[in-house]
Structures are given as structure tokens and as C-alpha cells.
C-alpha atoms as a PDB file:
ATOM      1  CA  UNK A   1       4.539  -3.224  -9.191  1.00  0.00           C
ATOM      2  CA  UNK A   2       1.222  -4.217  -7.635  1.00  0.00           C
ATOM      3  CA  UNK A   3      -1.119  -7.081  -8.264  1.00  0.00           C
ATOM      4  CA  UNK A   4      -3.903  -8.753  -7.126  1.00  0.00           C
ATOM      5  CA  UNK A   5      -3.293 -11.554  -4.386  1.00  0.00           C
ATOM      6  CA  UNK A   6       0.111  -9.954  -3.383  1.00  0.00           C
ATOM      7  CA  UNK A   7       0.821  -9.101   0.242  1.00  0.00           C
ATOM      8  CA  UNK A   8       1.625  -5.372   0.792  1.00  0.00           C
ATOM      9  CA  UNK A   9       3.020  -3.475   4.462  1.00  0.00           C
ATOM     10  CA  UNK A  10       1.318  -0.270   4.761  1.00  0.00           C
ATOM     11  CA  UNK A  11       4.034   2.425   4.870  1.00  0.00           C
ATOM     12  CA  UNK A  12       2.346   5.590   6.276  1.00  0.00           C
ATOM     13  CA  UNK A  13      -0.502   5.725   8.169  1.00  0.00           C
ATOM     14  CA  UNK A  14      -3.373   6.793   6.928  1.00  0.00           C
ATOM     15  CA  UNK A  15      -4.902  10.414   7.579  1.00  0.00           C
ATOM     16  CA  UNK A  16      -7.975   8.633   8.346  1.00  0.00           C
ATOM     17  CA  UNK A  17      -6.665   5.282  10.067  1.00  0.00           C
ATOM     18  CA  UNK A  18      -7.953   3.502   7.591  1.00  0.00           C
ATOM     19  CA  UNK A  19      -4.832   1.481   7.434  1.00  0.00           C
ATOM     20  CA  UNK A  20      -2.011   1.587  10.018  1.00  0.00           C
ATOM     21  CA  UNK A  21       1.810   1.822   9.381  1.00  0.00           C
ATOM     22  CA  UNK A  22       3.254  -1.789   9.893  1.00  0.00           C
ATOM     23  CA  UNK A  23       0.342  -3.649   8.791  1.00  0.00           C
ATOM     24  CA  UNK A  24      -0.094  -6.380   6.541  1.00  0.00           C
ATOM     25  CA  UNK A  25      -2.482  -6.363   3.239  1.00  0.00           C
ATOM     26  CA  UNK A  26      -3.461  -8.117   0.914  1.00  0.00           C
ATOM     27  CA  UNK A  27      -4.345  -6.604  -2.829  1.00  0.00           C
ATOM     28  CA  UNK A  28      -8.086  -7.484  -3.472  1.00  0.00           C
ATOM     29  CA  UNK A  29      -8.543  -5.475  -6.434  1.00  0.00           C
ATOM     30  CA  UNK A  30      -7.048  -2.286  -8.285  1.00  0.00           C
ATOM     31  CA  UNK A  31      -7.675   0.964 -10.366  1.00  0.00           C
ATOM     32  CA  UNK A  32      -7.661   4.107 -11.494  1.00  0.00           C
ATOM     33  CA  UNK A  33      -9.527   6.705  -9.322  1.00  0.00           C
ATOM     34  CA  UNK A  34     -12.287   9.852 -10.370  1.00  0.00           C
ATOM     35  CA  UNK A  35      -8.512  11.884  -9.734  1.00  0.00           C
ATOM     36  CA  UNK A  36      -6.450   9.802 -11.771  1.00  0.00           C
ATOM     37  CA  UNK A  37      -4.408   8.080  -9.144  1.00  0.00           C
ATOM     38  CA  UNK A  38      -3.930   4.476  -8.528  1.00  0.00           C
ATOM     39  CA  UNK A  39      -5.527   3.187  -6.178  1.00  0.00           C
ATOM     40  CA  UNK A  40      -5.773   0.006  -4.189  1.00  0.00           C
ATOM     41  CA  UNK A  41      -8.366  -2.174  -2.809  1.00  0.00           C
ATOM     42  CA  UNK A  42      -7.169  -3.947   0.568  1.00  0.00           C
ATOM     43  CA  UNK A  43     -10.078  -5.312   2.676  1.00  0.00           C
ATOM     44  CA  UNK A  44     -11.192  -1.880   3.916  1.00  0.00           C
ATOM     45  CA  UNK A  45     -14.789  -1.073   4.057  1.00  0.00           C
ATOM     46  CA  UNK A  46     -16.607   2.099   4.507  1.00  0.00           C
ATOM     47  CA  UNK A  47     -18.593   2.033   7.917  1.00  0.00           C
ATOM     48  CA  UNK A  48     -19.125   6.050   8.940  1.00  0.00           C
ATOM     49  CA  UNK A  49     -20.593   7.275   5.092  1.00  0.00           C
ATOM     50  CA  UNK A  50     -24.504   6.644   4.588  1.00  0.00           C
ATOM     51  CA  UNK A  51     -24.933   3.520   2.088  1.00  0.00           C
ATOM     52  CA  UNK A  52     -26.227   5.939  -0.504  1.00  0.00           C
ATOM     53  CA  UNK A  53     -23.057   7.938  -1.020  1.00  0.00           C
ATOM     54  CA  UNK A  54     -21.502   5.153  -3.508  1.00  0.00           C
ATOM     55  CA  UNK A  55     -18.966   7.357  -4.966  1.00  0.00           C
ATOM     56  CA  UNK A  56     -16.677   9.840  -3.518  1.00  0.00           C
ATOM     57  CA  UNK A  57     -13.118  11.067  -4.046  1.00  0.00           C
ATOM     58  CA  UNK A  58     -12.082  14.516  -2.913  1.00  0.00           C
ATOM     59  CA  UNK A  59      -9.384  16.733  -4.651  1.00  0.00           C
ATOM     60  CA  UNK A  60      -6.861  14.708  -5.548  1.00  0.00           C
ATOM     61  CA  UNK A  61      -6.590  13.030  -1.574  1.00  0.00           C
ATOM     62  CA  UNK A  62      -7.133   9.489  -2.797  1.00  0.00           C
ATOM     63  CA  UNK A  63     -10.128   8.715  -0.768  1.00  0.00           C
ATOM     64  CA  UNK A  64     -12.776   7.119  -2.738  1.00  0.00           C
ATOM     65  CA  UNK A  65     -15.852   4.624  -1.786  1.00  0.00           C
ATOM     66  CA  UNK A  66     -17.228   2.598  -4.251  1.00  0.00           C
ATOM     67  CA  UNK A  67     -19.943  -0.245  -3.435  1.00  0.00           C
ATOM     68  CA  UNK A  68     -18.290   0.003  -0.260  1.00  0.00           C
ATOM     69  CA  UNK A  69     -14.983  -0.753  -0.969  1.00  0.00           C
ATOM     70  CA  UNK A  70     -12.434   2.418   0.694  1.00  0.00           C
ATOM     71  CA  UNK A  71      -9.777   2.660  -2.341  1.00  0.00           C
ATOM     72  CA  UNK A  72      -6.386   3.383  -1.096  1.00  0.00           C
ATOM     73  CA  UNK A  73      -3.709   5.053  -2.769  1.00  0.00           C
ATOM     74  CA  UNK A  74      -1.051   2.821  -3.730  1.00  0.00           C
ATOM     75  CA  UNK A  75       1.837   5.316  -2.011  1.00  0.00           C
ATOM     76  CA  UNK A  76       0.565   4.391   1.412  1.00  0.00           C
ATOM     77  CA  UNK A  77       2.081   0.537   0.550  1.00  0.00           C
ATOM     78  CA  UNK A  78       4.890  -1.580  -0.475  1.00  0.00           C
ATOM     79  CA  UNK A  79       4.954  -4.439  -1.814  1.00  0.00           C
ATOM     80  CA  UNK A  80       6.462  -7.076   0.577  1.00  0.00           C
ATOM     81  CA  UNK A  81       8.443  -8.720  -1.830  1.00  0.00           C
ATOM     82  CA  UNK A  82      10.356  -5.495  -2.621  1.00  0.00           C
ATOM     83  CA  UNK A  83      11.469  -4.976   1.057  1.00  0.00           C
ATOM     84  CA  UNK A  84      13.115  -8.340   1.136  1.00  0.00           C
ATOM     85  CA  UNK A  85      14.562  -7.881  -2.084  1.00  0.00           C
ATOM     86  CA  UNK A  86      16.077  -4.421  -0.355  1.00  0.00           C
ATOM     87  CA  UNK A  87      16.851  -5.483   2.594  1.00  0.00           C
ATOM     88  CA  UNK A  88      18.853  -8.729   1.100  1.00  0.00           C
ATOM     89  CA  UNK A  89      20.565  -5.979  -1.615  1.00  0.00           C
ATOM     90  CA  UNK A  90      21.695  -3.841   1.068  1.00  0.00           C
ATOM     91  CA  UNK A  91      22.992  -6.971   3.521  1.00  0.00           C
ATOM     92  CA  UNK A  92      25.174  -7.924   0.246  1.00  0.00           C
ATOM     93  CA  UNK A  93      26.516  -4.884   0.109  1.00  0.00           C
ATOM     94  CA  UNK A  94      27.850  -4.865   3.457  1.00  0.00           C
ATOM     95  CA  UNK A  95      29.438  -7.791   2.603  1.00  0.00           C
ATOM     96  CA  UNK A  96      31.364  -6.571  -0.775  1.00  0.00           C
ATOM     97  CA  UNK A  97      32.763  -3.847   1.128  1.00  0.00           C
ATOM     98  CA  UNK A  98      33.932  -5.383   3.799  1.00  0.00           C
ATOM     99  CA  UNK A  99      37.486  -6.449   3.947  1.00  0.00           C
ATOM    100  CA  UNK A 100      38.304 -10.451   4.280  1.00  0.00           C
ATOM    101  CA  UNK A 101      39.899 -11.369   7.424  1.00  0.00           C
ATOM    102  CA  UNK A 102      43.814 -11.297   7.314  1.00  0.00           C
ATOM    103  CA  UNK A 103      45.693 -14.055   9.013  1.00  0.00           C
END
């Protein structure tokens, strides 16, 4: 569903802000997390945790650091790809069930 290099939208918020509902990503990296979640790696950087707390992930929250890096779990994004493929699916089904015009 995800890979590296592939443009994601943020879907929710996150409780932080770390990443904001709307927003475009891109996947730098990807993993499994200390809680065994998947978690993603989109360009966001610790700033307000002191350098020597290199690992951290709290009760199952997806919230880890690691080197820096702010791993993100992967339910707070979609894959771009998959909303167009949606969107087009449900624009085709309009048009099945729609009746031809009648002359």
C-alpha cells in the first residue's frame, strides 16, 4: 500500500500537529515501530525533545523519534494514487446508473 518515493495526503491531523490534514507527503522511509505498528517516515523532524532522547514510542500512540526522524503512523495518510483511483471509481458509477437521454 505504501512505498518509498510515493506521495501521500495526510488524512487526520495529527494530535501533535506534526502533520496537518490536507497536506502533501512524500514517503522517505518505513517500518515497524517499538509497538508494532507501521509507521511512516515523511520529512518530519523532532525539534522540542533533547538530542539525547533517540528513541521513544509511548503506549501504542505511534509517536516514535529515532535519529531524529518523527515516525508517523501510516493511518494518518493515504496514498494519493488511491484517492484518484476512488474518486474516478465513484464518477463511473454515476455514470452506469444514470439513464441515457431519450429522444
Amino acid at each position: 500500500m505504501f512505498e518509498i518515493g510515493q506521495k501521500v495526503v495526510c488524512v487526520k491531523t495529527h494530535s501533535k500537529g506534526a502533520v496537518k490534514e490536507g497536506e502533501i507527503y512524500t514517503v522517505l522511509d518505513l517500518k515497524v515501530d517499538c509497538c508494532k505498528n507501521f509507521v511512516l517516515d515523511v520529512g518530519i523532524r523532532q525539534r522540542e525533545y533533547p538530542p539525547d532522547q533517540l528513541f521513544y514510542c509511548v503506549n501504542n500512540t505511534h509517536l516514535m523519534y529515532d535519529d531524529g526522524i518523527w515516525w508517523i503512523g501510516y493511518r494518518l495518510f493515504k496514498p494519493i494514487d488511491d484517492l484518484y483511483n476512488e474518486e474516478i471509481e465513484e464518477l463511473m458509477q454515476e455514470v452506469y446508473e444514470k439513464q441515457p437521454f431519450e429522444l
